[in-house]
C-alpha atoms as a PDB file:
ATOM      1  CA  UNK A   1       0.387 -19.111 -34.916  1.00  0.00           C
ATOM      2  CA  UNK A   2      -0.372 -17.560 -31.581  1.00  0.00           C
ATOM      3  CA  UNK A   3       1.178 -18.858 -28.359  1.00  0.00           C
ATOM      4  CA  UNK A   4      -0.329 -19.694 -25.145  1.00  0.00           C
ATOM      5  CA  UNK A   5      -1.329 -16.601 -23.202  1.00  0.00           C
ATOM      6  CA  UNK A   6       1.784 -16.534 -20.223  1.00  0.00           C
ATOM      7  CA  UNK A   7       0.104 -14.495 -17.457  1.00  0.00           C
ATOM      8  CA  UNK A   8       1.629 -11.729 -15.209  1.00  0.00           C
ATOM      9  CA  UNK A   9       2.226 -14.378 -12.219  1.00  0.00           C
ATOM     10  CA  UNK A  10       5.892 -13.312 -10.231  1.00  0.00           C
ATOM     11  CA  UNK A  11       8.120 -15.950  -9.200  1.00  0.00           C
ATOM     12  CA  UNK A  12       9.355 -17.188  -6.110  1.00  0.00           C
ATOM     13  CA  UNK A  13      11.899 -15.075  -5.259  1.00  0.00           C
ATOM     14  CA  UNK A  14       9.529 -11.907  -6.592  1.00  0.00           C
ATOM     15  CA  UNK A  15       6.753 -13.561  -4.268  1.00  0.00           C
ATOM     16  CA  UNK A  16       8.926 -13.642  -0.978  1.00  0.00           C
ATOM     17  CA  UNK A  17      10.421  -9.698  -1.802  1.00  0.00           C
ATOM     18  CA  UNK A  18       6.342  -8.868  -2.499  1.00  0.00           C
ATOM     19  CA  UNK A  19       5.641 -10.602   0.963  1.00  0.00           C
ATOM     20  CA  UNK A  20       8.211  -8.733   2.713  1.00  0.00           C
ATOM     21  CA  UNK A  21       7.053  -5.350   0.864  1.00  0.00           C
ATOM     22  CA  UNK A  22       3.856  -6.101   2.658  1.00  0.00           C
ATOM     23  CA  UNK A  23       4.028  -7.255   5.438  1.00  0.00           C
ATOM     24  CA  UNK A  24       6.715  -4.674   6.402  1.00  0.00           C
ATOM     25  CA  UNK A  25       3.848  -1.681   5.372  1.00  0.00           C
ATOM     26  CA  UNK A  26       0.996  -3.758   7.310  1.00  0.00           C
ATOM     27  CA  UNK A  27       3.650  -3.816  10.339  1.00  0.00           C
ATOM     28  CA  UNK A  28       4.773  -0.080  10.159  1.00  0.00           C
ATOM     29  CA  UNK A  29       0.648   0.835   9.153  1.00  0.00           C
ATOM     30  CA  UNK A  30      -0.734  -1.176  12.380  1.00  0.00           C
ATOM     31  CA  UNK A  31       2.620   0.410  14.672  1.00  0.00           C
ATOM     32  CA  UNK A  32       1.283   3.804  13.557  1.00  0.00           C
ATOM     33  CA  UNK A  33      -2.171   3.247  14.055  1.00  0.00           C
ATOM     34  CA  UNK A  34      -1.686   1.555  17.785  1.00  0.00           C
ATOM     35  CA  UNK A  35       0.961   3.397  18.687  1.00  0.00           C
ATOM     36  CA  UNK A  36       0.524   6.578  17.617  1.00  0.00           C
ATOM     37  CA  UNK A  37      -2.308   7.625  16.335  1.00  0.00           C
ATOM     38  CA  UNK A  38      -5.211   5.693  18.788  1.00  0.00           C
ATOM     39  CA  UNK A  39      -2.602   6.538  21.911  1.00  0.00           C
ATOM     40  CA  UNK A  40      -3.847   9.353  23.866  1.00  0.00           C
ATOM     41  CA  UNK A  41      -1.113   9.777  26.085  1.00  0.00           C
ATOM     42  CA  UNK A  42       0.443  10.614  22.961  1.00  0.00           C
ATOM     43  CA  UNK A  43      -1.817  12.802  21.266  1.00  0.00           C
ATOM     44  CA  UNK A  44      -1.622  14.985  24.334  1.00  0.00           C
ATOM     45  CA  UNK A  45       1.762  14.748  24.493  1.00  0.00           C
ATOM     46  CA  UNK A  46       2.343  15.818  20.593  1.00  0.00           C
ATOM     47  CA  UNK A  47      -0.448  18.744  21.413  1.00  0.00           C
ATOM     48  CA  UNK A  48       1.096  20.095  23.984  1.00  0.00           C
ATOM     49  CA  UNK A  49       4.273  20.519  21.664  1.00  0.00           C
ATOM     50  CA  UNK A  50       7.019  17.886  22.497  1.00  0.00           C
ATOM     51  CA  UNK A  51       8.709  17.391  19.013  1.00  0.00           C
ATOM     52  CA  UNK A  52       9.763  13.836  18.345  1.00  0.00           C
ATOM     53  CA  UNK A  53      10.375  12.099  15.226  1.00  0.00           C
ATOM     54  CA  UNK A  54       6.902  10.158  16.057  1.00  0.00           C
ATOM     55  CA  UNK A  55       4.818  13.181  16.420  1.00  0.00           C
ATOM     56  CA  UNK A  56       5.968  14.712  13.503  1.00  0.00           C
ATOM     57  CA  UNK A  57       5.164  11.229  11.788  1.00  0.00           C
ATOM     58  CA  UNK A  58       2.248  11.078  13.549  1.00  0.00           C
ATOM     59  CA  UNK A  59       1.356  14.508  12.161  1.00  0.00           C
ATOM     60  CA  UNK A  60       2.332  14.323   8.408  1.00  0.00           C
ATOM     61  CA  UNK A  61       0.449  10.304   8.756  1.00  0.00           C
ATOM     62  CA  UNK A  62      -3.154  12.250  10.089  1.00  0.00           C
ATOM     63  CA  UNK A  63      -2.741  14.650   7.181  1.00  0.00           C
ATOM     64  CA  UNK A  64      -2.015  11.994   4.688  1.00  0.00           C
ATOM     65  CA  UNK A  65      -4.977   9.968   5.867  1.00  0.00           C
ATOM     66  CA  UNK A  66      -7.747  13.122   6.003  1.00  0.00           C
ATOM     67  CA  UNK A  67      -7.242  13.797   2.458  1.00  0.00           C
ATOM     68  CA  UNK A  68      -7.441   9.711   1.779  1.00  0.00           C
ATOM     69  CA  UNK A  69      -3.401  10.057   0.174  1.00  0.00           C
ATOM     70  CA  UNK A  70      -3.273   6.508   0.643  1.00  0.00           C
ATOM     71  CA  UNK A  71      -6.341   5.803  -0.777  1.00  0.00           C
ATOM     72  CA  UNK A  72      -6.070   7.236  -4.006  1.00  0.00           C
ATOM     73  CA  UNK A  73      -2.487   6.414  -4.543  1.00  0.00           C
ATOM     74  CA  UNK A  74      -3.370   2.704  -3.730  1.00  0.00           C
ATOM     75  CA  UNK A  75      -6.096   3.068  -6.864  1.00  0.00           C
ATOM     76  CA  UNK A  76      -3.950   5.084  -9.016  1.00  0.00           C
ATOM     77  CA  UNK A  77      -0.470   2.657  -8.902  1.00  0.00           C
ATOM     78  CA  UNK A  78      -3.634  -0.517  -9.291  1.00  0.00           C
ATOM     79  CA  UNK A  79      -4.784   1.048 -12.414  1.00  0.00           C
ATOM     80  CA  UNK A  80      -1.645   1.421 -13.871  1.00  0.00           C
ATOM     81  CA  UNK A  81      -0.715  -2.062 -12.703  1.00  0.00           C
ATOM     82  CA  UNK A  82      -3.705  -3.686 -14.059  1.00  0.00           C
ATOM     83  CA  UNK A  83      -3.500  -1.756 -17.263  1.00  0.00           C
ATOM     84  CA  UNK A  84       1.094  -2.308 -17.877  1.00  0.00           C
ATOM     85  CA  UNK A  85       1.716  -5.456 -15.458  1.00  0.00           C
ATOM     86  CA  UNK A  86       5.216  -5.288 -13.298  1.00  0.00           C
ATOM     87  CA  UNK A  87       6.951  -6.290 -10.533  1.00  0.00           C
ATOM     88  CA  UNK A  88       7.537  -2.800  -9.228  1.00  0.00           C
ATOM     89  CA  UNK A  89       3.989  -2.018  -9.581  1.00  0.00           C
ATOM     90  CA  UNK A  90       2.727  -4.374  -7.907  1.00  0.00           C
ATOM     91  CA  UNK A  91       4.467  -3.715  -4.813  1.00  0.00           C
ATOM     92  CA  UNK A  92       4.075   0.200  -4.686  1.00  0.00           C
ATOM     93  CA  UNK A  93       0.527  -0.906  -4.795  1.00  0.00           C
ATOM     94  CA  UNK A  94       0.320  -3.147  -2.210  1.00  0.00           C
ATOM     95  CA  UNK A  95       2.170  -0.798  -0.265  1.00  0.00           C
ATOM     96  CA  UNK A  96      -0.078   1.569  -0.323  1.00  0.00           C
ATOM     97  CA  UNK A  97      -2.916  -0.712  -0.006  1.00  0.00           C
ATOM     98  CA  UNK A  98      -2.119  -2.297   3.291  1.00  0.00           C
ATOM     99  CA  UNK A  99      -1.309   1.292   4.472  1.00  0.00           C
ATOM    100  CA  UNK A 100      -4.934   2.366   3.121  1.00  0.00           C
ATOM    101  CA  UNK A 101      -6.402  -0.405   4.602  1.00  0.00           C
ATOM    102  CA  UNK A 102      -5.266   0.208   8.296  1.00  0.00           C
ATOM    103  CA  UNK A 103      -4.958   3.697   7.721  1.00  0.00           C
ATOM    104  CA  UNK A 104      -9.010   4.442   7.554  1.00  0.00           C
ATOM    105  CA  UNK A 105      -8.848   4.683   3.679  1.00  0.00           C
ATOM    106  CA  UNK A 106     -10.273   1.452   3.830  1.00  0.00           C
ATOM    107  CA  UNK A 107     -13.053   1.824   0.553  1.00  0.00           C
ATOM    108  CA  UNK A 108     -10.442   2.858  -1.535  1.00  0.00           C
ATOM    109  CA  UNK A 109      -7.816   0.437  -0.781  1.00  0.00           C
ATOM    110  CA  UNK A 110      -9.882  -2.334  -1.130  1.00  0.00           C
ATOM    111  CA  UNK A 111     -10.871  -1.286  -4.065  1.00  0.00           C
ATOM    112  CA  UNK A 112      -6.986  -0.954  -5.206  1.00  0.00           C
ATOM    113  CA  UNK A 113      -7.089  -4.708  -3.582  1.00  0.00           C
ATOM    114  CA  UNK A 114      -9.624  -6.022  -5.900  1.00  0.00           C
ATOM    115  CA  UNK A 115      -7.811  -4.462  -9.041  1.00  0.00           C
ATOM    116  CA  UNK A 116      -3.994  -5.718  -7.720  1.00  0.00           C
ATOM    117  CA  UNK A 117      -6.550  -9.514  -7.842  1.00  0.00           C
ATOM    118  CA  UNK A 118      -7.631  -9.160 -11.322  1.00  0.00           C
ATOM    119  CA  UNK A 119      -3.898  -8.156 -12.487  1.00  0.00           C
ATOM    120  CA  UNK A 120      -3.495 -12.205 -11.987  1.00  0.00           C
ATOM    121  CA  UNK A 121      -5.563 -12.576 -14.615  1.00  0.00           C
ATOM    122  CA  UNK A 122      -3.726  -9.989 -17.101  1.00  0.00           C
ATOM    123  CA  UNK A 123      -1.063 -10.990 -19.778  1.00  0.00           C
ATOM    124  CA  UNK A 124       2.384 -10.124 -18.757  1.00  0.00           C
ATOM    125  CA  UNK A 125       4.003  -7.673 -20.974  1.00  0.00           C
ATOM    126  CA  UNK A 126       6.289  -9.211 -23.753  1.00  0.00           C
ATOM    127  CA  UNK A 127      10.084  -8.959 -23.290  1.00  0.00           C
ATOM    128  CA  UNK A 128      12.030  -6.399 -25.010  1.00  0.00           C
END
């Protein structure tokens, strides 16, 4: 006889770790973004060659974003999580998703979104 379907759903403590995962990216994503990025005090600044640790982030962040890095890894880790359910997974992806989202890979990442929603809806991988 075949049991009740147990879905992937994490548990509390899982929940609060995945809420810290992302709010912590959204945080550091909207820092960058304001901060950084948008700043032009500190675009000319970074131009005109002062080397800090947040101009070389800023740097290595604008490349990441122009070739949509966060993006595509926010779709890639959501596949995999929608297709093999986990913890880990799940936050990479969200991660990456809030970082997409701020970060101006927005189509991507919401797509990634969508596909972290319907991993709800998955069955979670029996124990080994």
């Amino acid at each position: 006889m075949i049991g009740a379907m147990k879905l992937f759903l994490p548990s509390a403590r899982a929940t609060n770790i995945l809420l810290i995962v992302g709010f912590c990216s959204l945080g550091y994503a909207l820092y960058i973004r304001y901060m950084a990025i948008e700043q032009s005090s500190v675009g000319l600044a970074c131009a005109a060659g002062l080397d800090t640790w947040l101009c070389r982030s800023r740097a290595v962040i604008a490349m990441l974003f122009k070739h949509s890095v966060f993006g595509f890894g926010a779709l890639a880790v959501a596949l995999l999580q929608l297709l093999r359910p986990s913890l880990t997974l799940f936050a990479v992806a969200l991660a990456l998703t809030c970082l997409g989202i701020v970060l101006y890979n927005v189509q991507l990442s919401s797509l990634a979104a969508g596909l972290l929603a319907l991993s709800f809806a998955r069955r979670a991988p029996a124990p080994e």
